[in-house]
Protein backbone atom coordinates (compact mmCIF):
# COMPACT_ATOMS: atom_id res chain seq x y z
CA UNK A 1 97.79 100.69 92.06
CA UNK A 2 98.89 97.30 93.03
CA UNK A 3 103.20 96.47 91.63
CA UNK A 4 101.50 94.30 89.18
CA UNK A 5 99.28 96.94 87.27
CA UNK A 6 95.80 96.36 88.45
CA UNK A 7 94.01 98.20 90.98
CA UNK A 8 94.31 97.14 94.82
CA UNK A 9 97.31 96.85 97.10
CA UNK A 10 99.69 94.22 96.66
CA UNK A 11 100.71 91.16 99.47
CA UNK A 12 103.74 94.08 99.73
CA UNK A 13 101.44 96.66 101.01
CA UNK A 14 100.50 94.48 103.72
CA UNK A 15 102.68 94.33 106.98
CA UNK A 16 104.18 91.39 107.75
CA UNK A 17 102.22 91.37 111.23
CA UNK A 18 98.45 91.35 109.17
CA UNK A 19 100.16 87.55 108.02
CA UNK A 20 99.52 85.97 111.14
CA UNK A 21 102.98 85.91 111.69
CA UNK A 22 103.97 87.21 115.54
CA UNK A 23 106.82 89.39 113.57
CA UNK A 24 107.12 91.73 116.51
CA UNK A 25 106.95 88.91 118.70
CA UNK A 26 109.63 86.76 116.61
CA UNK A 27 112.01 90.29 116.05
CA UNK A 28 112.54 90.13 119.66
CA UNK A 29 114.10 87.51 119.68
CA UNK A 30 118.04 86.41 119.32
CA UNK A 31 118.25 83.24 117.41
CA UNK A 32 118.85 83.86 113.87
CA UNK A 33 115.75 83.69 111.37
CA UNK A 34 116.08 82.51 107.91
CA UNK A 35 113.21 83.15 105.16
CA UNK A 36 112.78 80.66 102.27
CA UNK A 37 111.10 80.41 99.40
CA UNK A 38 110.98 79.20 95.78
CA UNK A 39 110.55 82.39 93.49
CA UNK A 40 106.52 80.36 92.38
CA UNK A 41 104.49 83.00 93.89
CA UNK A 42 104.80 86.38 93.73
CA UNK A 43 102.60 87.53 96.12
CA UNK A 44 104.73 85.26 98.77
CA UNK A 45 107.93 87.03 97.90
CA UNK A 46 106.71 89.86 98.63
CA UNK A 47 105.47 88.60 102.34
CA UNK A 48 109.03 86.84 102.30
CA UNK A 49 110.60 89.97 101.63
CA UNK A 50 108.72 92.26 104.27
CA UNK A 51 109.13 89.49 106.88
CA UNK A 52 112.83 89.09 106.18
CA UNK A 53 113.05 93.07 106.66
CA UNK A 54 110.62 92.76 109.68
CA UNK A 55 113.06 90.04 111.41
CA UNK A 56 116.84 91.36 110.21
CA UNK A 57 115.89 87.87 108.70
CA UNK A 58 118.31 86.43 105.95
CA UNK A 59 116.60 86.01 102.66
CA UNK A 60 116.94 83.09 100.33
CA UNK A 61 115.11 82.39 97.31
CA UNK A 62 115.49 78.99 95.56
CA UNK A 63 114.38 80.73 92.05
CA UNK A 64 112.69 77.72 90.18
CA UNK A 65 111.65 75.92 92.65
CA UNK A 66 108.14 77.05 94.07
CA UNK A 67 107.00 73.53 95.59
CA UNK A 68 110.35 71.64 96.03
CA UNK A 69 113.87 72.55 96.45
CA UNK A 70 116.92 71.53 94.73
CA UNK A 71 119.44 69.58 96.77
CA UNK A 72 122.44 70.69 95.02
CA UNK A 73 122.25 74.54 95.63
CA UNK A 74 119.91 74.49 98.63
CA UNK A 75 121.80 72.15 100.81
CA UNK A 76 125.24 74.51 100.17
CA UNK A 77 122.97 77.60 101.55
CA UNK A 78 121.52 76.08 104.13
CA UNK A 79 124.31 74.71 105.58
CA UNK A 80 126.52 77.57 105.26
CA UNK A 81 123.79 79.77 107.33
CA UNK A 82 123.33 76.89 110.05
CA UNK A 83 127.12 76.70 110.62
C-alpha cells in the first residue's frame, strides 16, 4: 500500500534515478547540492526527500509556499547555505 492509504506505490517508492534526474551522475560530484521545495505537493517531497538522501543533498522545505517563496525566511536560508 501506497503512505497515503490507497493501493500502489508512492513517488517514495520510486528511486530518485527513475525521475530523470542523473542522481548517480550528480552524487559524484563535489559542489554542494541544495533541494527546495514548498511543502504543496506531497508526492514531490517525497522525490525531494529521496534525492536529497541520493545527493548528501541539504533539504529545505519552505512549508506554505508550494508555487512561490517567501522572501523573509527563504532569503536567511539561502544565504546562510551559499556562504
Amino acid at each position: 500500500m501506497g503512505r497515503t492509504g490507497t493501493a500502489g506505490p508512492t513517488s517514495r517508492d520510486q528511486r530518485p534515478w527513475l525521475t530523470g534526474v542523473p542522481a548517480a551522475e550528480l552524487a559524484a560530484t563535489t559542489f554542494p547540492k541544495l533541494v527546495v521545495t514548498g511543502g504543496g505537493t506531497p508526492g514531490f517531497e517525497d522525490v525531494a526527500d529521496a534525492l536529497a538522501e541520493q545527493l548528501s543533498a541539504k533539504r529545505v522545505l519552505f512549508d506554505g509556499s508550494p508555487q512561490r517563496y517567501s522572501a523573509s525566511g527563504s532569503r536567511s536560508t539561502l544565504n546562510s547555505w551559499l556562504t
